[in-house]
Protein backbone atom coordinates (compact mmCIF):
# COMPACT_ATOMS: atom_id res chain seq x y z
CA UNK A 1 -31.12 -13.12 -8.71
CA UNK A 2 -30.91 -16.65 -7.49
CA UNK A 3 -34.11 -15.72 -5.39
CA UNK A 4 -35.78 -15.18 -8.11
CA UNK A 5 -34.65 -18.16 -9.96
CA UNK A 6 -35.98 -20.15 -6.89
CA UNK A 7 -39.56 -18.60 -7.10
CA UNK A 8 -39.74 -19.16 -11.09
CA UNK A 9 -38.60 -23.14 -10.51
CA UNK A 10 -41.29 -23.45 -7.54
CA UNK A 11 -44.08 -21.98 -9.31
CA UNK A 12 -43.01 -24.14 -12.46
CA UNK A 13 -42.95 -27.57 -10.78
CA UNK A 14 -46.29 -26.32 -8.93
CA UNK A 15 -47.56 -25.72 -12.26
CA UNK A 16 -46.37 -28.88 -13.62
CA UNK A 17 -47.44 -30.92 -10.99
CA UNK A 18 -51.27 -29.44 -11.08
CA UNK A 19 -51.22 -30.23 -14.86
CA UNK A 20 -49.42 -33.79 -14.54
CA UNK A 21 -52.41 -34.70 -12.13
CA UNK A 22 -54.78 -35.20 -15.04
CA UNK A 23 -56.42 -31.60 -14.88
CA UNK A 24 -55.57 -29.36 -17.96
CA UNK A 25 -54.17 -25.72 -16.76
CA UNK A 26 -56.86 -22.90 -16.66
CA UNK A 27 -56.47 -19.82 -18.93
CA UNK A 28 -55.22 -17.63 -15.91
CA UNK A 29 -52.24 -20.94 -15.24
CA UNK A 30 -51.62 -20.98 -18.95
CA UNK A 31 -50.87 -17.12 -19.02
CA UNK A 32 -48.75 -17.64 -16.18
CA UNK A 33 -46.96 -20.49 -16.91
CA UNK A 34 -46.24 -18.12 -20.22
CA UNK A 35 -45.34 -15.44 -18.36
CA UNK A 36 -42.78 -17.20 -16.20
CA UNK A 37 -41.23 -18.57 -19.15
CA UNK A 38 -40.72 -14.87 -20.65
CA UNK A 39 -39.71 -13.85 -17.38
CA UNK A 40 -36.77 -16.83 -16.77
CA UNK A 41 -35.69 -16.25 -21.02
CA UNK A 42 -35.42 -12.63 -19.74
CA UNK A 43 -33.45 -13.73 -16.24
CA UNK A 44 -31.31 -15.92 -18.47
CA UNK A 45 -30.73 -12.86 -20.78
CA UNK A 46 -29.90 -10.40 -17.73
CA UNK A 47 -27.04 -13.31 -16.27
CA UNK A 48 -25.37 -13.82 -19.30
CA UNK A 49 -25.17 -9.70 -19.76
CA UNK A 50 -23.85 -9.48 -16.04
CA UNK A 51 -21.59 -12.08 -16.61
CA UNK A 52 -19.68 -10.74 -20.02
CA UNK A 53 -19.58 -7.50 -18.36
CA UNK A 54 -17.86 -8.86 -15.46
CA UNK A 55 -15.46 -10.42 -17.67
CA UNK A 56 -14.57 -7.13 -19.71
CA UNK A 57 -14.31 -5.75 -16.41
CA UNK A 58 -11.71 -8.25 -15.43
CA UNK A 59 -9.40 -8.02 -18.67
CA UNK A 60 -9.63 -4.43 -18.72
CA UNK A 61 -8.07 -4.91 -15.22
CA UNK A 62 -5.64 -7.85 -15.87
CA UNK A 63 -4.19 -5.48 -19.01
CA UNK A 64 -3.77 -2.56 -17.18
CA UNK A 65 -2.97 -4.08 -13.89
CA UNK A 66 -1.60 -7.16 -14.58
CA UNK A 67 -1.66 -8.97 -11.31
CA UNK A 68 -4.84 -11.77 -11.63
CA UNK A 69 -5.39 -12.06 -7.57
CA UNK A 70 -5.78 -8.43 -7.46
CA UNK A 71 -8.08 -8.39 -10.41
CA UNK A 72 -9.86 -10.97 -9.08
CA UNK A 73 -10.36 -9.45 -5.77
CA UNK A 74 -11.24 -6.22 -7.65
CA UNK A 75 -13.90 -8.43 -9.61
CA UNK A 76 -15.20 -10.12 -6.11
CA UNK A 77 -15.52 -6.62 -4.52
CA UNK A 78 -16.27 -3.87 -6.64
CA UNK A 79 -20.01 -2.71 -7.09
CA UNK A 80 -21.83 -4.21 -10.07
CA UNK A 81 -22.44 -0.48 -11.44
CA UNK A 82 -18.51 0.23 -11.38
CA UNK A 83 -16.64 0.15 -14.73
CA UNK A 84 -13.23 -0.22 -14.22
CA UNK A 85 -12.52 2.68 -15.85
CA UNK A 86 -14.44 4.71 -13.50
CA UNK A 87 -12.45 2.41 -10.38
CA UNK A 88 -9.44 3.73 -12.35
CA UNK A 89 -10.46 7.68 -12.33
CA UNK A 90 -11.67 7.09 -8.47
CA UNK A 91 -8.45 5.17 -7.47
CA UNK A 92 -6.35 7.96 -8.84
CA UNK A 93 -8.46 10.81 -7.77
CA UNK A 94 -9.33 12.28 -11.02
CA UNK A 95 -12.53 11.39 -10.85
CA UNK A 96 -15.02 14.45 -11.01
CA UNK A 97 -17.88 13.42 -8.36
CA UNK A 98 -19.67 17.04 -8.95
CA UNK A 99 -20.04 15.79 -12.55
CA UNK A 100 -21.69 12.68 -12.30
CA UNK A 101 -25.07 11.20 -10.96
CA UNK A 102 -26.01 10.67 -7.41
CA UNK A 103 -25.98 7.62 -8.08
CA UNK A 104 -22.40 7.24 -9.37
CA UNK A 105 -21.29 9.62 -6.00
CA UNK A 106 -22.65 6.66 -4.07
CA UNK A 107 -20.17 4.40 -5.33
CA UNK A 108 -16.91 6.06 -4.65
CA UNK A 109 -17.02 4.92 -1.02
CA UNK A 110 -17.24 2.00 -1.90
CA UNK A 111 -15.09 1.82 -4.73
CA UNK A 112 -12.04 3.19 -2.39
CA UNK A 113 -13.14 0.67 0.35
CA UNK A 114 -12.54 -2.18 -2.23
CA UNK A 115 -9.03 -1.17 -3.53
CA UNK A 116 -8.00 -0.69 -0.08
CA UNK A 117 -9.36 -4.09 1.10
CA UNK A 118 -8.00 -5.87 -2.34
CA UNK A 119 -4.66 -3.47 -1.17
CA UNK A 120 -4.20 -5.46 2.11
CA UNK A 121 -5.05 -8.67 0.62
CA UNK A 122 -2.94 -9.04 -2.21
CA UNK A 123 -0.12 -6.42 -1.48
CA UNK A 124 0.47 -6.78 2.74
CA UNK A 125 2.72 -4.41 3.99
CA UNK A 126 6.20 -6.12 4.65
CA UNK A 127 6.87 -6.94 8.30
């Protein structure tokens, strides 16, 4: 997302800089100026969206869980499409994977590989 971010600002300061030099914008630089500013309301739109999720993610966890480091390695490693009620049903193997979408199948793996990894990190086996 921060890629895209960096394309919008470049072709905005391009943009600027074209019109600052005395020459007014064409139609076709107008409607794209426009456009980019639709497009970085909508990026600024899809961040803050992403980021409350994230957050309800993270409560839901630090209620049920209780341990913030864990939660917070849960947060840093868990795919974005994840709930953490579905990390839940995976972690505790009562998760259906014949009832859900290809899509959601995909993200077991890597569900299990981030509760082991946040596992080991937080919770080390005593030596």
């Amino acid at each position: 997302m921060r890629q895209i971010y960096g394309i919008v600002l470049v072709v905005l300061c391009v943009t600027t800089f074209v019109s600052a030099q005395g020459r007014p914008l064409t139609e076709n630089q107008a409607r794209a100026v426009q456009e980019l500013d639709r497009a970085s309301d909508s990026l600024d739109v899809l961040q803050k969206t992403f980021e409350a999720a994230m957050a309800e993610r993270r409560a839901q966890c630090k209620s049920a869980i209780g341990s913030a480091e864990f939660c917070g390695c849960l947060g840093e490693t868990l795919p974005v499409g994840a709930s953490f009620l579905m990390y839940v049903m995976v972690a505790s193997d009562t998760y259906d994977p014949t009832r859900v979408s290809a899509d959601d199948r995909k993200l077991i793996p890597k569900i299990l590989e981030s509760r082991d990894k946040c596992i080991a990190k937080v919770f080390p086996p005593a030596r």
